[in-house]
N, C-alpha and C. Protein backbone atom coordinates (compact mmCIF):
# COMPACT_ATOMS: atom_id res chain seq x y z
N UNK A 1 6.23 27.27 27.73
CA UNK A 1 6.66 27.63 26.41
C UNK A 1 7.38 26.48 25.71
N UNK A 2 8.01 25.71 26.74
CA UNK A 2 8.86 24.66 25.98
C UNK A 2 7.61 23.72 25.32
N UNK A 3 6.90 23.40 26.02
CA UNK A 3 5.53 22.56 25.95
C UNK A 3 5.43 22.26 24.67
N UNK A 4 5.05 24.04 24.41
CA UNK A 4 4.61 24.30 22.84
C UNK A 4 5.34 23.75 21.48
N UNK A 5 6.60 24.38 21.90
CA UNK A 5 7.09 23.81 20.85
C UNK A 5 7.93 22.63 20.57
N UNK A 6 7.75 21.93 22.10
CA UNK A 6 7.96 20.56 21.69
C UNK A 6 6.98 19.68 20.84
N UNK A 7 5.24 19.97 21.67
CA UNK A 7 4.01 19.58 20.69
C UNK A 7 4.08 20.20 19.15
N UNK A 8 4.96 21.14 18.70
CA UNK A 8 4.55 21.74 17.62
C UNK A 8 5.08 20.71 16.82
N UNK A 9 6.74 20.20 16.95
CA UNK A 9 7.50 20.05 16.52
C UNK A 9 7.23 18.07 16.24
N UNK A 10 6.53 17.96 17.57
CA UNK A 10 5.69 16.16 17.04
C UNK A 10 4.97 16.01 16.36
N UNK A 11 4.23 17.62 15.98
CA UNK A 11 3.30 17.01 15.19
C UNK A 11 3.71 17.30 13.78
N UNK A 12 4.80 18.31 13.48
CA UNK A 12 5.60 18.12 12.13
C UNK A 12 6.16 17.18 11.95
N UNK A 13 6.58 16.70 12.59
CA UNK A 13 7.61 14.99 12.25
C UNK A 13 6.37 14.05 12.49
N UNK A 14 5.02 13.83 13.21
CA UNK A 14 4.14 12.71 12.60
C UNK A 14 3.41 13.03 11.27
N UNK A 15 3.01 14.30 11.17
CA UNK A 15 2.85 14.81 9.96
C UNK A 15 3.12 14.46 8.47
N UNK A 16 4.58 14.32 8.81
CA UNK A 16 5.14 14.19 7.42
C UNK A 16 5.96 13.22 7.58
N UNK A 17 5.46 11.70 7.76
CA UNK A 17 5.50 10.44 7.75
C UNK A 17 5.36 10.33 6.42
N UNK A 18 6.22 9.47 5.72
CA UNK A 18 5.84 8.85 4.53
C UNK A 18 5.11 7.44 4.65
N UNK A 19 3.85 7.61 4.38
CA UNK A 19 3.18 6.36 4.36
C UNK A 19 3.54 5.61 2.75
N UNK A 20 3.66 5.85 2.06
CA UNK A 20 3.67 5.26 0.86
C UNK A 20 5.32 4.95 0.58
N UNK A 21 6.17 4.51 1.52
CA UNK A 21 7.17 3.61 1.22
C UNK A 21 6.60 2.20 2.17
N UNK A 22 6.90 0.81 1.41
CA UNK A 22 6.06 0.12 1.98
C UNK A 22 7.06 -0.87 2.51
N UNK A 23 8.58 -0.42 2.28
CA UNK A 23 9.74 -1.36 2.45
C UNK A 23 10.24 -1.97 1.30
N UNK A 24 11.51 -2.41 1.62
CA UNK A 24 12.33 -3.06 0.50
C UNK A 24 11.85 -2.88 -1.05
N UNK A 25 11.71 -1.40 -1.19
CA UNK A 25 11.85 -0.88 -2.55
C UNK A 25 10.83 -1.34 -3.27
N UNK A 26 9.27 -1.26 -2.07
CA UNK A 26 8.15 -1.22 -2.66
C UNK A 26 7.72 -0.50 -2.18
N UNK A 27 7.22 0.64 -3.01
CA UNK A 27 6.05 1.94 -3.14
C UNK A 27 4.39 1.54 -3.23
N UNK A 28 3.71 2.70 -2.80
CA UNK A 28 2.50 2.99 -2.55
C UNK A 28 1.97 4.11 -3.18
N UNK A 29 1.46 4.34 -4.95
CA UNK A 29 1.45 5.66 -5.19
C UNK A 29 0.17 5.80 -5.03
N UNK A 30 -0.45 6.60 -3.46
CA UNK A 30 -1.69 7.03 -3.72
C UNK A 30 -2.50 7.38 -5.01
N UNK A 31 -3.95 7.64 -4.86
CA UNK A 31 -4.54 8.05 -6.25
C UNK A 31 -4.50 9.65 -6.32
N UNK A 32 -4.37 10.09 -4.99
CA UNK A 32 -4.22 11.80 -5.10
C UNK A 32 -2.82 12.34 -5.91
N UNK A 33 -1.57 11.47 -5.28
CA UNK A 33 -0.44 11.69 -6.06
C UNK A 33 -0.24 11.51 -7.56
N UNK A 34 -1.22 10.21 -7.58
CA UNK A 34 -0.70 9.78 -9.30
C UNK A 34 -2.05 10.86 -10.02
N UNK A 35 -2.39 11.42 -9.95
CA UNK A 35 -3.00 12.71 -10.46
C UNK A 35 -2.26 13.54 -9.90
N UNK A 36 -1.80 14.43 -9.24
CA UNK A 36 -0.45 15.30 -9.49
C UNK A 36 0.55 15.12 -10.15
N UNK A 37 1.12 14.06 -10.47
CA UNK A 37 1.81 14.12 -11.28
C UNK A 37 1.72 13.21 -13.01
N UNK A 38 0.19 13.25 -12.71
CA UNK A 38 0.56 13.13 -13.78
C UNK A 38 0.24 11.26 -14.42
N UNK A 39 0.30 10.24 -13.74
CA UNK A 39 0.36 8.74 -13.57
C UNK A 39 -1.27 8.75 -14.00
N UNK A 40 -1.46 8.02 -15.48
CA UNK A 40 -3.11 8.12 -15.58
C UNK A 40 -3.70 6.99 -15.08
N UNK A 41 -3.32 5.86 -14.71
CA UNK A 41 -3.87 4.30 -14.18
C UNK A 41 -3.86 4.75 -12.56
N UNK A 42 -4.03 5.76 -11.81
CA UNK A 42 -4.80 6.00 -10.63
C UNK A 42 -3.34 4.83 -9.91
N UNK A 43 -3.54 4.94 -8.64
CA UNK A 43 -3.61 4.52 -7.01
C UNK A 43 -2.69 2.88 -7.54
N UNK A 44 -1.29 2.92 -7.13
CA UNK A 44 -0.91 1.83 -7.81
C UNK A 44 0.31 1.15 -6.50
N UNK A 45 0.60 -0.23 -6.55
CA UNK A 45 1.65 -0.55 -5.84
C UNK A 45 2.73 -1.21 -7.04
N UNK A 46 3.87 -0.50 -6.41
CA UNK A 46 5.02 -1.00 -7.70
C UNK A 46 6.23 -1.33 -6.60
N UNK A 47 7.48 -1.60 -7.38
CA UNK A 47 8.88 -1.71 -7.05
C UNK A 47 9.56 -0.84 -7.90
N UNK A 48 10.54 -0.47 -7.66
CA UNK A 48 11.39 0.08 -7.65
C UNK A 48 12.40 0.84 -6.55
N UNK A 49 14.06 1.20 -7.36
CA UNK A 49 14.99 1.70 -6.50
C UNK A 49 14.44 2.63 -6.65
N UNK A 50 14.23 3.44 -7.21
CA UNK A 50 13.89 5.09 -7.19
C UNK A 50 12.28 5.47 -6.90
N UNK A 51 11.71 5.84 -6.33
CA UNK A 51 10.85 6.44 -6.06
C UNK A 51 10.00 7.41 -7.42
N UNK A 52 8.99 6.96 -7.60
CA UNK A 52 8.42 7.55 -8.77
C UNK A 52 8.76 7.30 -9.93
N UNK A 53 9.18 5.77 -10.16
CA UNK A 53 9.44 5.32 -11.26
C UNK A 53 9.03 3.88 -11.59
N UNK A 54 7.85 3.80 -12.44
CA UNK A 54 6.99 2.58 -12.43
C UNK A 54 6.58 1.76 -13.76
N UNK A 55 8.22 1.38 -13.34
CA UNK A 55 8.62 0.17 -14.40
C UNK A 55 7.96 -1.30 -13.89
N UNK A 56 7.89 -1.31 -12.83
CA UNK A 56 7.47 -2.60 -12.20
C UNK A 56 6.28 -2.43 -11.34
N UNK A 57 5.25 -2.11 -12.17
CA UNK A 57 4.08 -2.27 -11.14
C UNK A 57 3.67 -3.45 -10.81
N UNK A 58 3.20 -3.32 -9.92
CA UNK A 58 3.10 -5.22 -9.14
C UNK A 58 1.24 -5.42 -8.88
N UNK A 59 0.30 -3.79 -8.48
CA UNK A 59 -0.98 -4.06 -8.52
C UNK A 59 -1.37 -3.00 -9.39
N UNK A 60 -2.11 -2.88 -10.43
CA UNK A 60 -2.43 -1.50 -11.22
C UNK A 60 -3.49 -1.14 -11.08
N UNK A 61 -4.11 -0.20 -10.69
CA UNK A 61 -5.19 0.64 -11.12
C UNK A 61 -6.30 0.56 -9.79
N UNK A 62 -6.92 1.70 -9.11
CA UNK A 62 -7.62 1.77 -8.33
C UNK A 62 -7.06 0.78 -6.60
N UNK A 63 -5.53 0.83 -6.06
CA UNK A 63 -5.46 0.39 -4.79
C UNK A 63 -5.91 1.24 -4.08
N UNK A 64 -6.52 0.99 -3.18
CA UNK A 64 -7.35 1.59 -2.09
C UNK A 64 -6.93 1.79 -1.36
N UNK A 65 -6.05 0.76 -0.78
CA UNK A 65 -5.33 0.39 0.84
C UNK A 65 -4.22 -0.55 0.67
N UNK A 66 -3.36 -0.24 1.32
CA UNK A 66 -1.93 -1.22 1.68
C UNK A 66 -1.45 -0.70 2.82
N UNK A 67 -1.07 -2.22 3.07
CA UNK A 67 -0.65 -2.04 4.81
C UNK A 67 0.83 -2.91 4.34
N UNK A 68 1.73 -2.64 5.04
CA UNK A 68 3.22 -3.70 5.16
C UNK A 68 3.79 -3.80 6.90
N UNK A 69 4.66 -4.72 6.47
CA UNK A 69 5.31 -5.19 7.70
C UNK A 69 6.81 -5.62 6.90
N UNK A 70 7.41 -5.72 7.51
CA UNK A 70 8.75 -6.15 7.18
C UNK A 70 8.93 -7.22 6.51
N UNK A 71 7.70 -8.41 6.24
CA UNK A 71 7.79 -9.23 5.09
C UNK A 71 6.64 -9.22 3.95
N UNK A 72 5.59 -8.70 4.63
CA UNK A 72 4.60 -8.47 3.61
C UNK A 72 4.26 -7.63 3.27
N UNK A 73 3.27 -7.24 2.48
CA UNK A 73 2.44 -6.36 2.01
C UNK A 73 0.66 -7.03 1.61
N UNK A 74 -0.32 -6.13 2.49
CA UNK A 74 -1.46 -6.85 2.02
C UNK A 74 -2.24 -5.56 1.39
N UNK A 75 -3.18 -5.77 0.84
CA UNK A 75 -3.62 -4.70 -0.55
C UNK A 75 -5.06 -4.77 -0.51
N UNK A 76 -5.96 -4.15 -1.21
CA UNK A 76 -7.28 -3.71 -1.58
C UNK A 76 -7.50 -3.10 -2.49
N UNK A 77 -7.77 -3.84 -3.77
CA UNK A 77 -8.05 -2.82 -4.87
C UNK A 77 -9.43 -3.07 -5.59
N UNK A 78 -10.02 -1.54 -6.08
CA UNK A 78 -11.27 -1.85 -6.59
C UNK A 78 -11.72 -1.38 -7.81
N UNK A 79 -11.30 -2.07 -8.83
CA UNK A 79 -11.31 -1.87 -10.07
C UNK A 79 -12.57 -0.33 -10.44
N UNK A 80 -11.86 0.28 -11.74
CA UNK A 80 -13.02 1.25 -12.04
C UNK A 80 -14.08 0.90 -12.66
N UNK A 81 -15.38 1.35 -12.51
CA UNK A 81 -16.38 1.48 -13.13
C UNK A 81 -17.21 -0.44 -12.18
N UNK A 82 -16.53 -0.60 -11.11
CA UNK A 82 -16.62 -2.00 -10.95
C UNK A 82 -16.98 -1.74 -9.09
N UNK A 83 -17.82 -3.01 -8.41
CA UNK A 83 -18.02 -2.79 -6.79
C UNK A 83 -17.63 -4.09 -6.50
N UNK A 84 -16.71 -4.86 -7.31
CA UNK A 84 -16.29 -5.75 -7.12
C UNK A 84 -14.53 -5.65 -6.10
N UNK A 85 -14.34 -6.54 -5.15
CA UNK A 85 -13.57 -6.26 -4.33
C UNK A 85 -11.77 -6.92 -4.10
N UNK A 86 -10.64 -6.80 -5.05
CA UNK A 86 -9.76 -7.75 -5.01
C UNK A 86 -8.48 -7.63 -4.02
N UNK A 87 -8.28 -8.56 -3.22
CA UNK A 87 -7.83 -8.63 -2.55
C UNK A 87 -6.13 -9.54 -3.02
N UNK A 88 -5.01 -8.93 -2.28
CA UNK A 88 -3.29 -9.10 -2.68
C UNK A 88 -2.62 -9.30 -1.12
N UNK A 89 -1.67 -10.59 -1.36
CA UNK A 89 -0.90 -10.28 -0.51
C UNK A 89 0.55 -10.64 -0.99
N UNK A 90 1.10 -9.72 -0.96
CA UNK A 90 2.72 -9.88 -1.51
C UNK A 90 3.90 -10.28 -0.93
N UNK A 91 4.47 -10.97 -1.25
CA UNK A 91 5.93 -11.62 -0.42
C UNK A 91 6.51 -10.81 -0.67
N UNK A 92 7.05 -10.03 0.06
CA UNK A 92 8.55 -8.90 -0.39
C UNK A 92 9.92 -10.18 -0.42
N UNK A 93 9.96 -10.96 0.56
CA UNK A 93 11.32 -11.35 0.34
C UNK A 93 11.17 -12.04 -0.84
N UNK A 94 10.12 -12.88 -1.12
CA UNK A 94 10.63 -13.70 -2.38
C UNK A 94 10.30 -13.15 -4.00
N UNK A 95 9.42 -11.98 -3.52
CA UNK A 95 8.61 -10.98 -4.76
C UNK A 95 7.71 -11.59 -5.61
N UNK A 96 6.71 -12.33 -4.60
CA UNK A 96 5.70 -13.15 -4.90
C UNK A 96 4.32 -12.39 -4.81
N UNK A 97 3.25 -12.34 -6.09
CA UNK A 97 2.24 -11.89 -5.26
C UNK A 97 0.96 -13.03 -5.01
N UNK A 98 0.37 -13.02 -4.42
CA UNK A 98 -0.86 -13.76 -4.30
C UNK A 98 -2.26 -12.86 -4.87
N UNK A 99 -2.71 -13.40 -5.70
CA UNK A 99 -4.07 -12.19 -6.40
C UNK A 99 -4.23 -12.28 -7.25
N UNK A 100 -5.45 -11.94 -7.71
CA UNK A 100 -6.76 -11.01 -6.91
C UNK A 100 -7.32 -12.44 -6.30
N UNK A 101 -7.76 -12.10 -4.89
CA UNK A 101 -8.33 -12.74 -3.87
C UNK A 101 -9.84 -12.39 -3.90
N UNK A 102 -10.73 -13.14 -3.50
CA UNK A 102 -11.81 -13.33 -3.06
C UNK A 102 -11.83 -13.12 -1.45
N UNK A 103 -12.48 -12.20 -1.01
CA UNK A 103 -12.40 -11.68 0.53
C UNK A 103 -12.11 -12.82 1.48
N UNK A 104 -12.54 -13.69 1.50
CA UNK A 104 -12.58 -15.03 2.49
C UNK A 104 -11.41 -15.45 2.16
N UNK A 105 -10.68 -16.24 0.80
CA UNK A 105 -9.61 -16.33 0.39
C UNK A 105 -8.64 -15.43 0.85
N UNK A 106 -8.64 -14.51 0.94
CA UNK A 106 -7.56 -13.84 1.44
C UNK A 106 -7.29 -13.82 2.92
N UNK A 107 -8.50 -14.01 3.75
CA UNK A 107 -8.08 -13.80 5.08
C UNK A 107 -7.99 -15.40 5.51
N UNK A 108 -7.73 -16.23 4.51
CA UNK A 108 -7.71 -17.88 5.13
C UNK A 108 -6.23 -18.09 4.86
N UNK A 109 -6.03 -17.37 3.40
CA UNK A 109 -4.15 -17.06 3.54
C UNK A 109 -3.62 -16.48 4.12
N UNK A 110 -4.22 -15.34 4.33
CA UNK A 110 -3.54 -14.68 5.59
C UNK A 110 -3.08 -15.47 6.83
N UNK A 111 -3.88 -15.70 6.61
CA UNK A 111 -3.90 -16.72 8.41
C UNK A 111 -3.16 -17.92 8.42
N UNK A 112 -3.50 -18.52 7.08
CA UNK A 112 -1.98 -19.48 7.10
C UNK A 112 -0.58 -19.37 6.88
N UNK A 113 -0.54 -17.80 6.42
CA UNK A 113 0.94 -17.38 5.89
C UNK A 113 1.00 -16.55 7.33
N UNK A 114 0.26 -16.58 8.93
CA UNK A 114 0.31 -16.19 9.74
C UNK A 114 0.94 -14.17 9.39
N UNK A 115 0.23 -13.68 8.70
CA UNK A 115 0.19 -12.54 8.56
C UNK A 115 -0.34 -11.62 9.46
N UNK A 116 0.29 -10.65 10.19
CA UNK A 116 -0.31 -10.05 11.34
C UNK A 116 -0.80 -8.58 10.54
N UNK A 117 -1.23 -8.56 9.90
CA UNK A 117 -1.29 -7.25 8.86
C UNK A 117 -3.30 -6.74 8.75
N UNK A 118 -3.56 -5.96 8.94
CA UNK A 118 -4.83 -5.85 9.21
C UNK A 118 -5.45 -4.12 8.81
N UNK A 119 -6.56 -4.56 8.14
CA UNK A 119 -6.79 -2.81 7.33
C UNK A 119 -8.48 -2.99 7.36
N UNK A 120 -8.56 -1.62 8.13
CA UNK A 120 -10.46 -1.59 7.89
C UNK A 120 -10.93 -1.86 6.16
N UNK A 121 -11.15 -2.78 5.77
CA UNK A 121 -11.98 -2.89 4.13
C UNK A 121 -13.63 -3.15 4.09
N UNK A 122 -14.01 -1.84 5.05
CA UNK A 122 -15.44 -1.98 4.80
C UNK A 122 -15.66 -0.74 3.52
């Protein structure tokens, strides 16, 4: 019985992980969220102290994917009406971004800014 509701209780707390804080007061507003409430430029990465407030967007419109680590942030966005593919990687400490990347370009910076950050973009 304990079993149970120890498994119940891991899978409410992995559950309800916030993926879309990405560190140091950079957000991840999925595209499902920014249609609930409301955000008409879709799927966005911004800054800000407050959460849901996007004075400082940093990638706009259609992000796909973001991954972070404690200094970076790397990105995937794919413009609308477009199958074209742009690729971001952001300095959190210095609040630098690098972008829109060309796929190869991005993973040759990556690799020289020794970025361990990695996201399926097929």
């Amino acid at each position: 019985m304990k079993k149970t509701y120890f498994t119940v209780l891991l899978f409410i707390i992995f559950s309800c992980a916030d993926n879309t804080n990405l560190g140091n007061d950079y957000y991840y507003l999925p595209e499902y969220e920014a249609m609930d409430i409301g955000y008409p430029n879709g799927a966005i990465i911004y800054k800000s102290f407050n959460k849901n407030i996007f004075k400082d967007v940093k990638i706009s419109a259609n992000v796909k994917k973001a991954k972070s680590n404690i200094n970076y942030i790397i990105a995937l966005q794919i413009p609308k009406n477009s199958s074209k593919r742009n690729y971001f990687i952001i300095d959190k400490r210095y609040d630098k971004i690098y972008g829109p990347l060309e796929k190869i370009d991005f993973y040759k910076l990556k690799s020289k800014m020794r970025i361990n950050l990695n996201f399926d973009d097929k």
